[in-house]
C-alpha atoms as a PDB file:
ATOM      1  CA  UNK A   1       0.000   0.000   0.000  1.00  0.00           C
ATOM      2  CA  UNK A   2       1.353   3.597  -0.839  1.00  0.00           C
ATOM      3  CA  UNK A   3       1.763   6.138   1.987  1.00  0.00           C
ATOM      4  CA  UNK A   4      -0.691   8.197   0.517  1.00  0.00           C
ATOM      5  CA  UNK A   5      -3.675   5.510   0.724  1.00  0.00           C
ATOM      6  CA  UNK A   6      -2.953   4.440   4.175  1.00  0.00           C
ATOM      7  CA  UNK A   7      -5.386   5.292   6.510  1.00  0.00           C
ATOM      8  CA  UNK A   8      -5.306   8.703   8.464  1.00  0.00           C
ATOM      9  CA  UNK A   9      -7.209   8.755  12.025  1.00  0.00           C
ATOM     10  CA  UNK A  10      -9.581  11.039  12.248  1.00  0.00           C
ATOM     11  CA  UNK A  11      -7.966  12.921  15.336  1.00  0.00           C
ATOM     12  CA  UNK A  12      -4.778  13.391  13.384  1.00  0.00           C
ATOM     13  CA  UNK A  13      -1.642  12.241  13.646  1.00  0.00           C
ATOM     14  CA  UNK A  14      -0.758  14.548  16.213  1.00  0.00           C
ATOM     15  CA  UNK A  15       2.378  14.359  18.498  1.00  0.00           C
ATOM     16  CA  UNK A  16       3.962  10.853  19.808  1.00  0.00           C
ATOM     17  CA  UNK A  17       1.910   9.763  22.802  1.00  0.00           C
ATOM     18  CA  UNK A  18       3.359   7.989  26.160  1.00  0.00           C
ATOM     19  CA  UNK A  19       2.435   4.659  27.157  1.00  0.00           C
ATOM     20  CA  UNK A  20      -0.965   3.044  26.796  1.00  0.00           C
ATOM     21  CA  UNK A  21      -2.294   6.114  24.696  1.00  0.00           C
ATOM     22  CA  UNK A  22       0.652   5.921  22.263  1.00  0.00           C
ATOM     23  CA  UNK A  23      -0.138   2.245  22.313  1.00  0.00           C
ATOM     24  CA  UNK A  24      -3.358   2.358  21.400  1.00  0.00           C
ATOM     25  CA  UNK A  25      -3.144   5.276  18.404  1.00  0.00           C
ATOM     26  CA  UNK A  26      -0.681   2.519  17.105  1.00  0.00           C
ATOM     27  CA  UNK A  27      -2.847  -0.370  17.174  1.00  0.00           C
ATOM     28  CA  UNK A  28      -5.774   2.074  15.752  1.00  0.00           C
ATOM     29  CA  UNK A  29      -3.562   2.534  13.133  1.00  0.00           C
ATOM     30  CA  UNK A  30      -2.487  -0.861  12.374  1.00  0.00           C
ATOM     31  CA  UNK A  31      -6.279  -2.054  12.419  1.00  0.00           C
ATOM     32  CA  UNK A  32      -7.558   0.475  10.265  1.00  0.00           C
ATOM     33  CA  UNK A  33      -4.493  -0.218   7.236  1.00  0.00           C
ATOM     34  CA  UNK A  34      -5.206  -4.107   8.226  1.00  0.00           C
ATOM     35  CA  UNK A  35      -9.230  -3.216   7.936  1.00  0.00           C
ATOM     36  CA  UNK A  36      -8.430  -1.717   4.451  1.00  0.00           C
ATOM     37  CA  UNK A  37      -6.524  -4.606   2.820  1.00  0.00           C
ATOM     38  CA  UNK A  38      -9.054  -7.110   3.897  1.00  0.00           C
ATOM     39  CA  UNK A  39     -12.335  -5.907   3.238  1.00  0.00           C
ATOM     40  CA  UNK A  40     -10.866  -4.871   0.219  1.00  0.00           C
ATOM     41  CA  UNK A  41      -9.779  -8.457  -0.622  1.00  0.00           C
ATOM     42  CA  UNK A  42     -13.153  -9.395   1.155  1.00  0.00           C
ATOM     43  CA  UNK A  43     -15.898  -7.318   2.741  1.00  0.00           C
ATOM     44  CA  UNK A  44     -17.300 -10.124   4.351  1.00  0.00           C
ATOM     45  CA  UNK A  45     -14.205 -11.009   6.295  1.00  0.00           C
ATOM     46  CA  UNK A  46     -15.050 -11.490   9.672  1.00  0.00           C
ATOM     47  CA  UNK A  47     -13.134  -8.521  12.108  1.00  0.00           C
ATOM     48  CA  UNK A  48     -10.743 -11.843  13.817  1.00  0.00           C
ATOM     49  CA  UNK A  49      -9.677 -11.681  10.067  1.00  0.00           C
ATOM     50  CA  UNK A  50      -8.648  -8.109  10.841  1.00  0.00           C
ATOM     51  CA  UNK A  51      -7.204  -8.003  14.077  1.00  0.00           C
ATOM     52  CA  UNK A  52      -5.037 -11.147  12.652  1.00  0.00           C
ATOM     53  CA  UNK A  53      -3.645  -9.342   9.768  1.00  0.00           C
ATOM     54  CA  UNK A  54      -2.973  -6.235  11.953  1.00  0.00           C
ATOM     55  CA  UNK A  55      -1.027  -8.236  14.862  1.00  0.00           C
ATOM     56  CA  UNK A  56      -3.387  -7.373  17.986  1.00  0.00           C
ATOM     57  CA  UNK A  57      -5.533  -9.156  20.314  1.00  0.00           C
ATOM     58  CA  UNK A  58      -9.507  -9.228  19.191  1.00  0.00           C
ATOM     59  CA  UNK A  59     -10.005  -7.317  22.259  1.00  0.00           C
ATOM     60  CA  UNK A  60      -7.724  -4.236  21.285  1.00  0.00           C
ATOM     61  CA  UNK A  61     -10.012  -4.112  18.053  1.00  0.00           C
ATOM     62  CA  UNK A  62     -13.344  -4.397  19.702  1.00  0.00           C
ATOM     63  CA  UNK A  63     -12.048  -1.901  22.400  1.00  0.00           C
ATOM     64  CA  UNK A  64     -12.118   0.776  19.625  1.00  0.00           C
ATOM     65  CA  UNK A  65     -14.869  -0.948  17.512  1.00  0.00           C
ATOM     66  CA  UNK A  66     -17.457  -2.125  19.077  1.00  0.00           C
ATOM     67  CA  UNK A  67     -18.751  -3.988  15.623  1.00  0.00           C
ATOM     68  CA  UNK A  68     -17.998  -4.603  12.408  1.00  0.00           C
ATOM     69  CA  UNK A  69     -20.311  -2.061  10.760  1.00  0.00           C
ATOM     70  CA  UNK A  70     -18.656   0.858  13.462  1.00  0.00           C
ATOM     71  CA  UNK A  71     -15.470  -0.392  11.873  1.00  0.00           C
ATOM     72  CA  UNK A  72     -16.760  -0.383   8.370  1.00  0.00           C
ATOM     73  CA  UNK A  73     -18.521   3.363   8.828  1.00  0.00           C
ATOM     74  CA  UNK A  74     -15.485   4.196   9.799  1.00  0.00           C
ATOM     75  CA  UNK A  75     -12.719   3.280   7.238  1.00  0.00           C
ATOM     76  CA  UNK A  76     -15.471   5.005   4.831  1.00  0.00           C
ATOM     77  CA  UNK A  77     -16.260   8.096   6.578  1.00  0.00           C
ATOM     78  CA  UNK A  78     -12.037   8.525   6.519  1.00  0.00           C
ATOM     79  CA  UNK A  79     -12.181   8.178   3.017  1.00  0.00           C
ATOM     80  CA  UNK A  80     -14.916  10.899   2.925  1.00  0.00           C
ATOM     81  CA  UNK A  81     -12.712  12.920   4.574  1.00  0.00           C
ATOM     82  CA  UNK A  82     -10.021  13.085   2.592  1.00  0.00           C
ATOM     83  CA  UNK A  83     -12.114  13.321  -0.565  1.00  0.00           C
ATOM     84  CA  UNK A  84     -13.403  16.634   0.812  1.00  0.00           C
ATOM     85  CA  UNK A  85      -9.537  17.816   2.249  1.00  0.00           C
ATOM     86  CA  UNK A  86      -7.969  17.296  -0.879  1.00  0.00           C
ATOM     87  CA  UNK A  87     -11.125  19.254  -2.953  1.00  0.00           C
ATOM     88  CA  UNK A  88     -10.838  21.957  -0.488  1.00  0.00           C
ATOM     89  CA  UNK A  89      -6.779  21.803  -1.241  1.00  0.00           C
ATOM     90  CA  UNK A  90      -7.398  22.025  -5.321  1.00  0.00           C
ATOM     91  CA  UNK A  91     -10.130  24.818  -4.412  1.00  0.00           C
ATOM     92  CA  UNK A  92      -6.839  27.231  -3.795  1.00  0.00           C
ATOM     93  CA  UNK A  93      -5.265  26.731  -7.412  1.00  0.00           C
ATOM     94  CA  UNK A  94      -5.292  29.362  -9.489  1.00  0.00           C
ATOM     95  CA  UNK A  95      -5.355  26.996 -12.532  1.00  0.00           C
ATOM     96  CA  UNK A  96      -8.927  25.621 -12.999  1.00  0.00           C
ATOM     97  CA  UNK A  97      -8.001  22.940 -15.099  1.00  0.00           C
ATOM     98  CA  UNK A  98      -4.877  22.014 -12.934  1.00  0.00           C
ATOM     99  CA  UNK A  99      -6.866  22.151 -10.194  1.00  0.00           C
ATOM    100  CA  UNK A 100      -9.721  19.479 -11.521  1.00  0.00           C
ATOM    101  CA  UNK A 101      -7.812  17.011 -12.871  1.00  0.00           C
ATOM    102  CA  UNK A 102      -4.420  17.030  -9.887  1.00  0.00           C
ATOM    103  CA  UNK A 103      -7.439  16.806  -7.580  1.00  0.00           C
ATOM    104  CA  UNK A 104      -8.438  13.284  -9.379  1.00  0.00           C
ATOM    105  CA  UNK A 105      -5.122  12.200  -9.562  1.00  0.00           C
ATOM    106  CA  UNK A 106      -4.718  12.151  -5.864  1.00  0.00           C
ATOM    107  CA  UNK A 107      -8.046  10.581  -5.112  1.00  0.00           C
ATOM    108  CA  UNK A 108      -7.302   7.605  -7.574  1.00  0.00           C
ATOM    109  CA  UNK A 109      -3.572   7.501  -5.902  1.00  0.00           C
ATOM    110  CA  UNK A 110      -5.325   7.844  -2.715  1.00  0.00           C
ATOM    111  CA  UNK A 111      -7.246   4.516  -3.602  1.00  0.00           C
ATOM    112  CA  UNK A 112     -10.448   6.506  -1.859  1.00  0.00           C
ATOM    113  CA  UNK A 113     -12.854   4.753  -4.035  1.00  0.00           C
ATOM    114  CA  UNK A 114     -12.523   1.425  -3.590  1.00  0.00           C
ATOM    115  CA  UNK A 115     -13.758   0.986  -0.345  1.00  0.00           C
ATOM    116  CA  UNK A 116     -17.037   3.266  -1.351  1.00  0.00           C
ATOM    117  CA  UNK A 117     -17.630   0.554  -3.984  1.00  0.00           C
ATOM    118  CA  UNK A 118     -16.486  -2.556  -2.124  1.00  0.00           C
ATOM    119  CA  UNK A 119     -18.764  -1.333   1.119  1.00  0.00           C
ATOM    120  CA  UNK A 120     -21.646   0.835  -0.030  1.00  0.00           C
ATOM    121  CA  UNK A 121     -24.585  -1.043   1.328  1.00  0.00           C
ATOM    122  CA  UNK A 122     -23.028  -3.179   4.397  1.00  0.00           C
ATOM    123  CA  UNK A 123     -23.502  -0.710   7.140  1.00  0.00           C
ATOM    124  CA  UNK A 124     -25.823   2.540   7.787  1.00  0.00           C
ATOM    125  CA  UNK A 125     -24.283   5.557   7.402  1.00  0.00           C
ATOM    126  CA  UNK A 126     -24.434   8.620  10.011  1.00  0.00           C
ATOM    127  CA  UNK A 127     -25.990  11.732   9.696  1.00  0.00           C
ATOM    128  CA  UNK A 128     -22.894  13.368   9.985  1.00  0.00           C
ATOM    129  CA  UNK A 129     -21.432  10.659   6.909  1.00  0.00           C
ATOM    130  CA  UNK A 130     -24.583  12.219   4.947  1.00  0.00           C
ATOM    131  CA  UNK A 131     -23.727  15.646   5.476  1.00  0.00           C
ATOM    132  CA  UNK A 132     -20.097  15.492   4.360  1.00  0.00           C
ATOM    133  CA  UNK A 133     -21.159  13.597   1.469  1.00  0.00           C
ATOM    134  CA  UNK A 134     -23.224  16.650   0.538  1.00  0.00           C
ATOM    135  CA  UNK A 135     -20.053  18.464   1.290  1.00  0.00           C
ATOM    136  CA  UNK A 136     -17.921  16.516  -0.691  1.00  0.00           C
ATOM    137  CA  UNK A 137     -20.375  16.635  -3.560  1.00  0.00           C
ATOM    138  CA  UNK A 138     -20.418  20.499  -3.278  1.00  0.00           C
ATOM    139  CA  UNK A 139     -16.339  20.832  -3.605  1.00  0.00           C
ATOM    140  CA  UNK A 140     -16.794  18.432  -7.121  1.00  0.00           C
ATOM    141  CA  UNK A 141     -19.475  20.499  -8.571  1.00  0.00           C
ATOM    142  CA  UNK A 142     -16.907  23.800  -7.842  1.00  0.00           C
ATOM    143  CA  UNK A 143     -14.099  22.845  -8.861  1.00  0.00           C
ATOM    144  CA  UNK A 144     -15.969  20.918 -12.460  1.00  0.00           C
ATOM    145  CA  UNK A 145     -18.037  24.607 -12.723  1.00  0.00           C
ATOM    146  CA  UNK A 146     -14.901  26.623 -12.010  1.00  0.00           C
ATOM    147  CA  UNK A 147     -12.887  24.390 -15.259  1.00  0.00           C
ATOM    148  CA  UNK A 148     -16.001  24.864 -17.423  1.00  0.00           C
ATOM    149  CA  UNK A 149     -16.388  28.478 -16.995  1.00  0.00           C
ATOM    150  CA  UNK A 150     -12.281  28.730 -18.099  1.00  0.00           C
ATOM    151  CA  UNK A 151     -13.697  26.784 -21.144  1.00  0.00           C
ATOM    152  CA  UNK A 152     -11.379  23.663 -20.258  1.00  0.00           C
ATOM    153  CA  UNK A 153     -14.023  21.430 -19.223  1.00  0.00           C
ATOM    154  CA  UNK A 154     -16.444  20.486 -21.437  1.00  0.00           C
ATOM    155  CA  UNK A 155     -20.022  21.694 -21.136  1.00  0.00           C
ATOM    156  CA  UNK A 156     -22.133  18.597 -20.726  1.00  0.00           C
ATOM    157  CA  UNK A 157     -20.336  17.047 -18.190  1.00  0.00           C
ATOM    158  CA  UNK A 158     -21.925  16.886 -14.629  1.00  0.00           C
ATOM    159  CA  UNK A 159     -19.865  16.437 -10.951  1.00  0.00           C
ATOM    160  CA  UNK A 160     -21.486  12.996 -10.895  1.00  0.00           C
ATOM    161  CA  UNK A 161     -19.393  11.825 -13.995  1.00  0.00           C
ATOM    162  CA  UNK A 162     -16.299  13.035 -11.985  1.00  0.00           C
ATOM    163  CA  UNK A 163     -17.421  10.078  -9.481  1.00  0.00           C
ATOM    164  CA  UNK A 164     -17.950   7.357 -12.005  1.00  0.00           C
ATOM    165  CA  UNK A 165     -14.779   8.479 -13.535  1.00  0.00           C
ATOM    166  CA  UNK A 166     -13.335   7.710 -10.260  1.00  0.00           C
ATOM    167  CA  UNK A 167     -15.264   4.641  -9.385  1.00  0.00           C
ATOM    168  CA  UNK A 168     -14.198   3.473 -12.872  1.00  0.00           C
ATOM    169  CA  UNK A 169     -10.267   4.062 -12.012  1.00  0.00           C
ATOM    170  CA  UNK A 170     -11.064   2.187  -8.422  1.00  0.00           C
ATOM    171  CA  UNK A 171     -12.639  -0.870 -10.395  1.00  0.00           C
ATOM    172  CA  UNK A 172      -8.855  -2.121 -11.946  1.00  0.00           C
ATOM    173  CA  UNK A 173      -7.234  -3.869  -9.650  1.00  0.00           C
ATOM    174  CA  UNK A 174      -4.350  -6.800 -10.617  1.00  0.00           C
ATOM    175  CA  UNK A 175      -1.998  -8.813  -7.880  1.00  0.00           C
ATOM    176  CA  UNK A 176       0.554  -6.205  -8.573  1.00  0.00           C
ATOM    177  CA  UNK A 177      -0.341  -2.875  -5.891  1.00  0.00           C
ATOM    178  CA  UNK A 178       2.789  -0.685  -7.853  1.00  0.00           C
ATOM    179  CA  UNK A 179       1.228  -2.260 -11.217  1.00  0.00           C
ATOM    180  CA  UNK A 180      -2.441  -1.091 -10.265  1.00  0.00           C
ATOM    181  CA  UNK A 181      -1.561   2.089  -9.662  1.00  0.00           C
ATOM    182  CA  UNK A 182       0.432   2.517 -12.871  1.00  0.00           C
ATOM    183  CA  UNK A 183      -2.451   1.268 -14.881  1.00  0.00           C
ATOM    184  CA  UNK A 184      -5.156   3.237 -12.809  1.00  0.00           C
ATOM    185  CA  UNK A 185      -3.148   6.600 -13.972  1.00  0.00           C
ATOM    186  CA  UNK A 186      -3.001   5.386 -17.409  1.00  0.00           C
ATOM    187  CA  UNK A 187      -6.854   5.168 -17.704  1.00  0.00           C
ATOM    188  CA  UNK A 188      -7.778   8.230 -15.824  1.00  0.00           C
ATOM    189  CA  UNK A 189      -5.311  10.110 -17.882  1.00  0.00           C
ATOM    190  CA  UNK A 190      -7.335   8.666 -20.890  1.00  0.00           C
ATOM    191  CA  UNK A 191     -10.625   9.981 -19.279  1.00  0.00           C
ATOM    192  CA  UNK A 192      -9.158  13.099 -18.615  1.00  0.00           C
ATOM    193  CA  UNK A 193      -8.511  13.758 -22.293  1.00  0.00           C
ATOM    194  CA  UNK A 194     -12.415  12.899 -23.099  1.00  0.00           C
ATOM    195  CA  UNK A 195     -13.482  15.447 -20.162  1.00  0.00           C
ATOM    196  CA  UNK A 196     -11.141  18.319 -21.615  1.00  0.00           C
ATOM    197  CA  UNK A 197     -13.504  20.799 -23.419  1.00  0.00           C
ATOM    198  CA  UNK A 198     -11.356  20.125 -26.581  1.00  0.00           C
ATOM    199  CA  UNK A 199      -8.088  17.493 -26.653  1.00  0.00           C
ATOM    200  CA  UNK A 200      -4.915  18.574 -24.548  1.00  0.00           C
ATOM    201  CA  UNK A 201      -1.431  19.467 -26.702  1.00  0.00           C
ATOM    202  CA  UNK A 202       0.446  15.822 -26.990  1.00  0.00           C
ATOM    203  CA  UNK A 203       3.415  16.025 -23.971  1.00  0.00           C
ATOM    204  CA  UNK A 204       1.160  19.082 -22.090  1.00  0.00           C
ATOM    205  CA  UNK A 205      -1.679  19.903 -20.062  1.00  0.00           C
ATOM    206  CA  UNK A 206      -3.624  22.917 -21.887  1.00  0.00           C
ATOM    207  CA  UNK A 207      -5.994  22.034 -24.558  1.00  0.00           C
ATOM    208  CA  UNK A 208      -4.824  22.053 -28.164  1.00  0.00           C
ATOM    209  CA  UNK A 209      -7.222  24.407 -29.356  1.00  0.00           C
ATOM    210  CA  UNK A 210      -9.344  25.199 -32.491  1.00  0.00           C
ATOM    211  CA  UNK A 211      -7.372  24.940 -36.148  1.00  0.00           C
ATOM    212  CA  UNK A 212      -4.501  23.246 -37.447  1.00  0.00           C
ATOM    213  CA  UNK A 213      -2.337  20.748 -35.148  1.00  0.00           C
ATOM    214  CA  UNK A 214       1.070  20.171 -35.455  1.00  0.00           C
ATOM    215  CA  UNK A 215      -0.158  17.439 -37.634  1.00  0.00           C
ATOM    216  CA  UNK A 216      -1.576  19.314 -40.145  1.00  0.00           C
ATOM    217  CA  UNK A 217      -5.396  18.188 -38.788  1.00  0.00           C
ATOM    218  CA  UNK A 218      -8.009  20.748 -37.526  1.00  0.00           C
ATOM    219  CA  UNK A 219      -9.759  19.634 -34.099  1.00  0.00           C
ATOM    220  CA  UNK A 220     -13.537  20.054 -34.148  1.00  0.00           C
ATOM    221  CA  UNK A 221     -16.007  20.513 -31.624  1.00  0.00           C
ATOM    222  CA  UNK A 222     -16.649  17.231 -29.339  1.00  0.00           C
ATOM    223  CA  UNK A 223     -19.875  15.734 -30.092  1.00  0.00           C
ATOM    224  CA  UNK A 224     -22.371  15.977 -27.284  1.00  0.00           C
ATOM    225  CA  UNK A 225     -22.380  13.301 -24.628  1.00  0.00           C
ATOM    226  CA  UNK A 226     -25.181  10.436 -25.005  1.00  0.00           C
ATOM    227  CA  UNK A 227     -27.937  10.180 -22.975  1.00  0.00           C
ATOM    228  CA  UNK A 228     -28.896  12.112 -19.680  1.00  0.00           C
ATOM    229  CA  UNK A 229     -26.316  13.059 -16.948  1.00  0.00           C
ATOM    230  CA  UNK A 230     -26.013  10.958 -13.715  1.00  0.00           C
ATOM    231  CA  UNK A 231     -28.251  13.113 -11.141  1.00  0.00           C
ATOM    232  CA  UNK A 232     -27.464  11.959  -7.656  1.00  0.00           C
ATOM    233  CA  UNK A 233     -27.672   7.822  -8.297  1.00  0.00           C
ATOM    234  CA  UNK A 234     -24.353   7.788  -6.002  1.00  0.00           C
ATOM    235  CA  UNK A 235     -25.691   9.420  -3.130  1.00  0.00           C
ATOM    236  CA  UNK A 236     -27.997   6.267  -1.681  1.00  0.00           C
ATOM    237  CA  UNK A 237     -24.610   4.835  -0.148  1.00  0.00           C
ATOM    238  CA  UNK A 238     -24.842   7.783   2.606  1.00  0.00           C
ATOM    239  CA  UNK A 239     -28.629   8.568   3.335  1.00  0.00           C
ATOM    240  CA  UNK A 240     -29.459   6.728   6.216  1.00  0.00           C
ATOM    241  CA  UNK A 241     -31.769   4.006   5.510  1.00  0.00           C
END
């Protein structure tokens, strides 16, 4: 696992604590990135499975988590979180398209999705899981509207695609963690170039703009998207049911 998909407790890594509290913020630690890897693998892995693979006693897990679906909420809720700190991070780029598409790049190197798709439906969310979903969902729809109104974002897409985009990146998965994330950039990068208003320059970032390429051919206007834009179908995995 990368450093950058580990998980982060929600407290914050804070100073190094003394004794039984340092103790404990390491085992929370340890069960969390254990928690990760195995519901990933298989989220109906029992939580033994968990405090196995992370090295403590069942009763240092159920200390912090009472049950299975406290332990799910939470790996998800952290992945919430982080969705919305690194959308609030892109919000303070100056570059609208720079700050769209280096915000998806950390999310899919973050790995955030995958447990969203792995564990939507296997525990019920809180209401304060619902509310920074709404959050999160906010941040999206600036940063997409802030690219489209800099005409680098093309006009039919919706903050909803952004998340299937993302769920789409979180679906390829081989034995090979260093090889998943080097094909997971690939493909994003290839989505990236169908959400650019028009394609980007070959080697760069902006988009190549109307008229002649340095091949000689002229790029035309994208043809409109089919069918109607995703409208909040994501959002059932954090109303409360």
């Amino acid at each position: 696992m990368t450093e950058q998909a580990r998980a982060v407790p929600a407290d914050g890594p804070g100073e190094a604590l003394p004794g039984r509290q340092g103790q404990a913020r390491r085992n929370d630690a340890l069960i969390l990135e254990a928690a990760r890897e195995v519901f990933l693998n298989d989220p109906k892995a029992p939580v033994a499975a968990v405090a196995e693979h992370a090295g403590v006693g069942i009763s240092a897990l159920y200390r912090r988590y009472p049950s299975k679906e406290d332990l799910l909420r939470r790996l998800c809720h952290d992945g919430l979180r982080r969705f919305i700190a690194e959308a609030e991070a892109a919000g303070t780029d100056p570059d609208p398209w720079s700050a769209l598409t280096g915000f998806l790049e950390r999310i899919v190197e973050a790995d955030v999705h995958s447990l969203t798709v792995h564990l939507a439906g296997t525990f019920t969310p809180t209401p304060q899981m619902h509310d920074d979903a709404q959050r999160a969902g906010a941040l999206a729809t600036g940063l997409a509207e802030r690219a489209q109104a800099a005409g680098r974002l093309r006009p039919d897409v919706v903050a909803d695609d952004l998340g299937l985009v993302l769920e789409g990146c979180a679906a390829i998965r081989v034995p090979d963690p260093a090889r998943t994330s080097q094909l997971r950039r690939r493909y994003l990068h290839l989505l990236l170039d169908g959400l650019a208003a028009v394609p980007t320059a070959p080697g760069g970032t902006a988009p190549a703009g109307p008229g002649p390429s340095p091949l000689g051919e002229v790029s035309a206007p994208r043809p409109p998207l089919p069918g109607p834009p995703p409208h909040g179908e994501l959002n059932w995995r954090w109303r409360q049911r």
